[in-house]
C-alpha atoms as a PDB file:
ATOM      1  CA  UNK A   1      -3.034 -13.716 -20.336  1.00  0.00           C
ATOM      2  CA  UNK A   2      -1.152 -12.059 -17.673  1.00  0.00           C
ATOM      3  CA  UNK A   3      -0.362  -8.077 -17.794  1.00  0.00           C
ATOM      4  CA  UNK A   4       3.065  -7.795 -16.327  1.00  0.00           C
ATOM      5  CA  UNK A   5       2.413  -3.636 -16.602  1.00  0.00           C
ATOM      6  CA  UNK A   6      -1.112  -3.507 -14.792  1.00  0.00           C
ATOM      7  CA  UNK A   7       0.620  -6.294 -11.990  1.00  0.00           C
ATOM      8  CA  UNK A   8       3.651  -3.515 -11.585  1.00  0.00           C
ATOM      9  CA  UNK A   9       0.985  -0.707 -11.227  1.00  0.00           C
ATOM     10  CA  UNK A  10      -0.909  -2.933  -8.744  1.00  0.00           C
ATOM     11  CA  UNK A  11       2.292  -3.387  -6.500  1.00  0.00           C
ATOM     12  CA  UNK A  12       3.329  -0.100  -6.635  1.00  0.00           C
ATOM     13  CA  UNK A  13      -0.577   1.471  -5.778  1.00  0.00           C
ATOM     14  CA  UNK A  14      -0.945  -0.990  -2.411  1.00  0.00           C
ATOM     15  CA  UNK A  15       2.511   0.080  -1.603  1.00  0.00           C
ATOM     16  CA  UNK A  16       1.342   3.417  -1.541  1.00  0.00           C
ATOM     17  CA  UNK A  17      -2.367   2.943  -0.179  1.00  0.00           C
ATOM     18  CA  UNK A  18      -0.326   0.902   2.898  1.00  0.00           C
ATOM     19  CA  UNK A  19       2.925   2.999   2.533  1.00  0.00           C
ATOM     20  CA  UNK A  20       1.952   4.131   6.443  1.00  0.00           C
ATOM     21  CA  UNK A  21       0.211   1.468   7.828  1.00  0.00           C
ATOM     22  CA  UNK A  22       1.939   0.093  10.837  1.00  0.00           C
ATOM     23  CA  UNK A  23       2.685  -3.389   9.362  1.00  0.00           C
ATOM     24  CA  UNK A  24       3.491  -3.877   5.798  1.00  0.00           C
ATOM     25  CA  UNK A  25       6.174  -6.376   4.406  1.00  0.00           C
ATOM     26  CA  UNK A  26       6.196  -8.681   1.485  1.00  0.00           C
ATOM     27  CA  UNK A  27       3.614 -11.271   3.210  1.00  0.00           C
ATOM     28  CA  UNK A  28       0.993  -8.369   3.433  1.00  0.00           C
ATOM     29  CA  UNK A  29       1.570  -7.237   0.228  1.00  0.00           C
ATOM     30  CA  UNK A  30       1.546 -10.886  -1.210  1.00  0.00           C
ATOM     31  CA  UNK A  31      -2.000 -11.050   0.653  1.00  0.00           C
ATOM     32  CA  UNK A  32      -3.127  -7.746  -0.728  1.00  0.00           C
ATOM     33  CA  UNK A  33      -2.564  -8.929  -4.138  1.00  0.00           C
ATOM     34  CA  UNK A  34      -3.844 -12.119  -3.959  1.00  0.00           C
ATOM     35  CA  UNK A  35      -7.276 -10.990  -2.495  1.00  0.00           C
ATOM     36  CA  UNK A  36      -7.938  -8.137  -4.713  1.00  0.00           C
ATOM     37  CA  UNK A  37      -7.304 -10.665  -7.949  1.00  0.00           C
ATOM     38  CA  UNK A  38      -9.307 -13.481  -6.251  1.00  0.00           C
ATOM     39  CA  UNK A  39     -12.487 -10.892  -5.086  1.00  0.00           C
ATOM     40  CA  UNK A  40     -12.135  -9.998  -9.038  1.00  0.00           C
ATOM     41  CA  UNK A  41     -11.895 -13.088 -10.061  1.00  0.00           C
ATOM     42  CA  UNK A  42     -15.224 -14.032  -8.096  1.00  0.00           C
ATOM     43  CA  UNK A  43     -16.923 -10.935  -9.843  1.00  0.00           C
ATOM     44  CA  UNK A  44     -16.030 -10.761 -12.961  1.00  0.00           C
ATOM     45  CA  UNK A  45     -14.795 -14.507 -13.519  1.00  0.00           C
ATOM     46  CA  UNK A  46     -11.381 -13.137 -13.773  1.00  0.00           C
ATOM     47  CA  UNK A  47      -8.423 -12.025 -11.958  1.00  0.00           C
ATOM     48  CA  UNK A  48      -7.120  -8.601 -12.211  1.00  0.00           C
ATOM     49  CA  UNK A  49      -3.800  -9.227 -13.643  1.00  0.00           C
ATOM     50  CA  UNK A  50      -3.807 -12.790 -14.701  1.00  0.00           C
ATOM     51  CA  UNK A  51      -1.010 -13.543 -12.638  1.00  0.00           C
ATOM     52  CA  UNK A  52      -0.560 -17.440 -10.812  1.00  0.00           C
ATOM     53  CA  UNK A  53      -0.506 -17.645  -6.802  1.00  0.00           C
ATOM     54  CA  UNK A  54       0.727 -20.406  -5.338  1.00  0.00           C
ATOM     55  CA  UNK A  55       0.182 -22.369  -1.582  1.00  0.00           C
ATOM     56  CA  UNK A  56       3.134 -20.842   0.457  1.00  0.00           C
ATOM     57  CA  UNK A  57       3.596 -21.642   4.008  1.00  0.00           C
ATOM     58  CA  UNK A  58       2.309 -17.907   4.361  1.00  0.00           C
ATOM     59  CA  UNK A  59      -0.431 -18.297   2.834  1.00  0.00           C
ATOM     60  CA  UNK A  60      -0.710 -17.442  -1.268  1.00  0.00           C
ATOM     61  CA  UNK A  61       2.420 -16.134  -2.765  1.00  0.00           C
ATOM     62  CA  UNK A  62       2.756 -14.542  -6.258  1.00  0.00           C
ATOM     63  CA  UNK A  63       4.450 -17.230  -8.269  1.00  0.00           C
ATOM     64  CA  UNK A  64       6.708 -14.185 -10.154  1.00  0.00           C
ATOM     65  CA  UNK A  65       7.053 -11.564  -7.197  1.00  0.00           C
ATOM     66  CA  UNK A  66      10.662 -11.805  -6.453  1.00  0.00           C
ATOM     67  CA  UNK A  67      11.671 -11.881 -10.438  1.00  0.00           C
ATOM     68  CA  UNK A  68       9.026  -8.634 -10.617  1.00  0.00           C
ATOM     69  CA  UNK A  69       9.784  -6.540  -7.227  1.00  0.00           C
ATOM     70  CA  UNK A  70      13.447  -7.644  -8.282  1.00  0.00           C
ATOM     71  CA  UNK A  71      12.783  -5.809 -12.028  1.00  0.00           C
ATOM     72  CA  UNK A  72      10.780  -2.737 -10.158  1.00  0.00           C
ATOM     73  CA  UNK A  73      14.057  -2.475  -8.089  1.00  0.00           C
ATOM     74  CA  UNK A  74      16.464  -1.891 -11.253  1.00  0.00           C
ATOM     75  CA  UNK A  75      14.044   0.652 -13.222  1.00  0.00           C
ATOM     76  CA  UNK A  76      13.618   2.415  -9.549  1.00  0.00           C
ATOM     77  CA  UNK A  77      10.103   2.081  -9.075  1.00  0.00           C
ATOM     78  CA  UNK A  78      10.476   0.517  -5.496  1.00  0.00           C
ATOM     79  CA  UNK A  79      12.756  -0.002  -2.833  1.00  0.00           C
ATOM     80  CA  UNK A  80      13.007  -2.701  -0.132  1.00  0.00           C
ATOM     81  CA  UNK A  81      13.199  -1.750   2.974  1.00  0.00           C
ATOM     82  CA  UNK A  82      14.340  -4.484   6.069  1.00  0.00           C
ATOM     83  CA  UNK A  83      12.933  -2.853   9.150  1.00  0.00           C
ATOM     84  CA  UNK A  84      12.227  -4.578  12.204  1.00  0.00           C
ATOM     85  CA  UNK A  85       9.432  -4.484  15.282  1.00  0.00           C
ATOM     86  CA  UNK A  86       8.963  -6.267  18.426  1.00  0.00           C
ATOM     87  CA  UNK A  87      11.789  -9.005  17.552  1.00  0.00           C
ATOM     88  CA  UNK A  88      10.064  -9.635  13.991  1.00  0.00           C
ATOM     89  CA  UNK A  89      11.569  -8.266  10.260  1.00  0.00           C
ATOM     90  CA  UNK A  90       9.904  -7.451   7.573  1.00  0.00           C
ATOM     91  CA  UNK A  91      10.554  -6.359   3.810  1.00  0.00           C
ATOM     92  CA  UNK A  92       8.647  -2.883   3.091  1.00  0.00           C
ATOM     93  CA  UNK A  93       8.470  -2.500  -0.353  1.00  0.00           C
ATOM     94  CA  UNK A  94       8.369   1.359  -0.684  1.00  0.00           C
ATOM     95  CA  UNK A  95       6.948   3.420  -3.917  1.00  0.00           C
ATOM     96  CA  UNK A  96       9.437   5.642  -5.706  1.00  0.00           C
ATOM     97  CA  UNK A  97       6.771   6.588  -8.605  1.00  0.00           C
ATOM     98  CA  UNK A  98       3.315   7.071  -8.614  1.00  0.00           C
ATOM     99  CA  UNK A  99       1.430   4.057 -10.276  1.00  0.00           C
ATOM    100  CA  UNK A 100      -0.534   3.988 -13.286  1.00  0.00           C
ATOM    101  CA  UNK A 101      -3.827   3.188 -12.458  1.00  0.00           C
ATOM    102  CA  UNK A 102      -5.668   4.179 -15.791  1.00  0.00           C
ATOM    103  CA  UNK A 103      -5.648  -0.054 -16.682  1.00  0.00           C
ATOM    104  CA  UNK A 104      -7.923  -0.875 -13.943  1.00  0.00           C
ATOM    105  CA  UNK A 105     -11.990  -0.137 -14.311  1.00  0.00           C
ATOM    106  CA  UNK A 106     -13.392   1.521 -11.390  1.00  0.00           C
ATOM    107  CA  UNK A 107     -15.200  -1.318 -10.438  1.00  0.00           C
ATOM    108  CA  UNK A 108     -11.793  -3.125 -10.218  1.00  0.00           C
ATOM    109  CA  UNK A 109     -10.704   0.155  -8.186  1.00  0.00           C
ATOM    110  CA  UNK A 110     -13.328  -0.792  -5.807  1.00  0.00           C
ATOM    111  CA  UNK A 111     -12.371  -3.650  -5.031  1.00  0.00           C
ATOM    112  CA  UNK A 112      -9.120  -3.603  -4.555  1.00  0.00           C
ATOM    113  CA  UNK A 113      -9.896  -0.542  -1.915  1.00  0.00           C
ATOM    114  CA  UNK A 114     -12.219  -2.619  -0.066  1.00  0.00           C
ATOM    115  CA  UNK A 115      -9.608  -5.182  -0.108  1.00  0.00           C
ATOM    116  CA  UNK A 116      -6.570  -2.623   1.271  1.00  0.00           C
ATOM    117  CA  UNK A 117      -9.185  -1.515   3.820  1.00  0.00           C
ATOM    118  CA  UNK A 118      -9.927  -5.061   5.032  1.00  0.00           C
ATOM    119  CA  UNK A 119      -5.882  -5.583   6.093  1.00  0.00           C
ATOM    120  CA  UNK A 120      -4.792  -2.269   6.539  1.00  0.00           C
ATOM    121  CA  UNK A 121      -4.698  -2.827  10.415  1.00  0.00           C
ATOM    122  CA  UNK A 122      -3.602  -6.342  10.354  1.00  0.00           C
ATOM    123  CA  UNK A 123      -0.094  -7.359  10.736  1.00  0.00           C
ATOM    124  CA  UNK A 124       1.748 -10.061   8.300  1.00  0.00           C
ATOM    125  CA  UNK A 125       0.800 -12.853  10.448  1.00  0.00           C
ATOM    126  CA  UNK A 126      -2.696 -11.663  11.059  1.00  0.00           C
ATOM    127  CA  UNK A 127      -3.343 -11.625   6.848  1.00  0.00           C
ATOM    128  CA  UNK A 128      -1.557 -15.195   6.972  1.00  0.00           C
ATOM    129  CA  UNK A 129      -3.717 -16.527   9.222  1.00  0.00           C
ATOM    130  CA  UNK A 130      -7.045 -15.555   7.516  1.00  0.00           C
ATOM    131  CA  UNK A 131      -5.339 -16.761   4.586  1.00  0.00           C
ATOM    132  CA  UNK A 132      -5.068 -19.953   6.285  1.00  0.00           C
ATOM    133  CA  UNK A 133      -8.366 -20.128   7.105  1.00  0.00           C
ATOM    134  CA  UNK A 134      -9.861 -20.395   3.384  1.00  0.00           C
ATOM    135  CA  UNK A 135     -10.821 -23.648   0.593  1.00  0.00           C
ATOM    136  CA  UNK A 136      -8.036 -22.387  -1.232  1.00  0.00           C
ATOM    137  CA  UNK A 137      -5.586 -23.180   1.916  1.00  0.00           C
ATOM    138  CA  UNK A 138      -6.950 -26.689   2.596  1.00  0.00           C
ATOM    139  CA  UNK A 139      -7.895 -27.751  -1.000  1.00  0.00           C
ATOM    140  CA  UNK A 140      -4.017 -27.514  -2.264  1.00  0.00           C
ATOM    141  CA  UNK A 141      -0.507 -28.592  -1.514  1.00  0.00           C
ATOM    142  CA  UNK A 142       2.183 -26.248  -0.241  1.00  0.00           C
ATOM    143  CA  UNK A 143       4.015 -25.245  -3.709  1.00  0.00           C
ATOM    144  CA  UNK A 144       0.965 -26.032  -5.288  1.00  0.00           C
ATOM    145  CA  UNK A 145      -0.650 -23.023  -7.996  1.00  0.00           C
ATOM    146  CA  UNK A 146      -3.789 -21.850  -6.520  1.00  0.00           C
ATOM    147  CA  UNK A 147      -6.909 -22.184  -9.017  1.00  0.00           C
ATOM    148  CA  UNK A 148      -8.711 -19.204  -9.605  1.00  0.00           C
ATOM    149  CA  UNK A 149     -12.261 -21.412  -9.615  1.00  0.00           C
ATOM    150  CA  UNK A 150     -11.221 -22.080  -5.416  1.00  0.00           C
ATOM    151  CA  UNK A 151     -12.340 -18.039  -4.870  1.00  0.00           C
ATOM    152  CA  UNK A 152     -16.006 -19.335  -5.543  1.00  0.00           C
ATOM    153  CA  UNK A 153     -16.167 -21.740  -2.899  1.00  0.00           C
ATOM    154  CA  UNK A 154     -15.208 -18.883  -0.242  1.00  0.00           C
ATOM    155  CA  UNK A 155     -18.846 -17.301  -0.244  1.00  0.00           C
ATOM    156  CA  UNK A 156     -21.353 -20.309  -0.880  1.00  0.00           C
ATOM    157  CA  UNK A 157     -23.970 -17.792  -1.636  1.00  0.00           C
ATOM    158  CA  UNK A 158     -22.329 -16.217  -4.909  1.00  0.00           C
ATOM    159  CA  UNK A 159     -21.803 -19.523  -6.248  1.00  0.00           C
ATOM    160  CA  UNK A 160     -23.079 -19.081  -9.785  1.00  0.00           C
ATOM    161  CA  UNK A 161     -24.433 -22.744 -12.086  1.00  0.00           C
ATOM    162  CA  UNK A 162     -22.349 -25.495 -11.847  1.00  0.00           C
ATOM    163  CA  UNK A 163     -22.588 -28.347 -14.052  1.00  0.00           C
ATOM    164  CA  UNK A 164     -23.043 -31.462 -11.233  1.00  0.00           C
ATOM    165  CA  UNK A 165     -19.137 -32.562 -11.383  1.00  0.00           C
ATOM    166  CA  UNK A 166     -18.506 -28.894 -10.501  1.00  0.00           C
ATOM    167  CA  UNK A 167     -21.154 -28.858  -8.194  1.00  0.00           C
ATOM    168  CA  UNK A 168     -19.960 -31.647  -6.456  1.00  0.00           C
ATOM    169  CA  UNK A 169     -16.635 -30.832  -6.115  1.00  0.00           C
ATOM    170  CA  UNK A 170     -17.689 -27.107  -4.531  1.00  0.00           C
ATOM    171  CA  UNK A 171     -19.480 -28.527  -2.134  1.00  0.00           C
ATOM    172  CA  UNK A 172     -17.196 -31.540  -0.970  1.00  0.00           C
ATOM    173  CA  UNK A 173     -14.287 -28.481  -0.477  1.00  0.00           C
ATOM    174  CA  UNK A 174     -17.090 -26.392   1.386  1.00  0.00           C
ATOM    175  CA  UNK A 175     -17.496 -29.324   3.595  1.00  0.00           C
ATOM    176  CA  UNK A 176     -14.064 -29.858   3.938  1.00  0.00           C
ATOM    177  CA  UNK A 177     -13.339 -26.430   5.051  1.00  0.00           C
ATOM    178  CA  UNK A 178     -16.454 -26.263   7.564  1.00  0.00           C
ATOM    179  CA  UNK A 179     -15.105 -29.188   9.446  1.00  0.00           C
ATOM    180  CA  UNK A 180     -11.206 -28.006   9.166  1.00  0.00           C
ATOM    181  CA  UNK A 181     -12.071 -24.321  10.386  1.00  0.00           C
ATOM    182  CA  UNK A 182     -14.708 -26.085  13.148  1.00  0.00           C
ATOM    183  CA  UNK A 183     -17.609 -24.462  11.890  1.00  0.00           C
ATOM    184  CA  UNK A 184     -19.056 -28.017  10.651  1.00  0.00           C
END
């Protein structure tokens, strides 16, 4: 079940963790989200806020973040900010609160830091690009909703049992990104 509350909380703490990094707009922060719920999702067999992602042309894309950052705009939690470097735009989505990070174990703490710390350098297009570079890019359809089980196939060596469909499957997408990515 998704937890609209610990999703807002989520936004508003990578806003702040990134609030000075050189690059942040909304495809960062799309990225940021999406690869803290699917590194939970691969640890704990679930993702942090139960929230659906879906195959965007920058990579995965919160199926509800404009209806959400819209809502955290009206009860003045954030504010979007257009700003603009070297010819590109982006949206900064700025705290105006502190978030409320008591939902989140500190196991789920960790991981979303390690995420933040893997992107905090990289621009928008930079996070796009590794996004691009995942099963989960070449095993669905632009539009398409992202399935949580897809995280797994990113690090062959954490794959827990299978049954032999499952099996299967993992390692036809495995094969399929090797060859895609040239690493085949």
């Amino acid at each position: 079940m998704a937890d609209r509350g610990k999703l807002k909380s989520l936004i508003l703490h990578i806003a702040h963790e990134l609030k000075d990094a050189e690059y942040f707009g909304s495809t960062k922060l799309n990225k940021a989200l999406y690869n803290a719920e699917a590194a939970s999702y691969v640890e704990f067999g679930k993702p942090l806020t139960g929230f659906a992602y879906k195959k965007n042309r920058r990579g995965p894309t919160l199926t509800a973040y404009l209806h959400v950052i819209r809502e955290m705009q009206e009860d003045g939690s954030v504010e979007v900010v257009r700003t603009g470097k070297n010819g590109k735009s982006e949206d900064r989505v700025t705290p105006l609160r502190p978030a409320d990070m008591s939902g989140f174990s500190d196991q789920e703490l960790k991981i979303i830091r390690r995420e933040l710390d893997a992107i905090h350098h990289l621009t928008g297009g930079q996070t796009r690009d590794r996004s691009h570079q995942t099963a989960a890019w070449f095993a669905t359809k632009l539009g398409e909703t992202i399935p949580w089980n897809l995280s797994l196939v990113e690090d062959p060596g954490n794959i827990g049992p299978f049954s032999p469909n499952l099996h299967e499957w993992a390692n036809d997408v495995i094969e399929q990104h090797l060859r895609r990515t040239g690493r085949a």
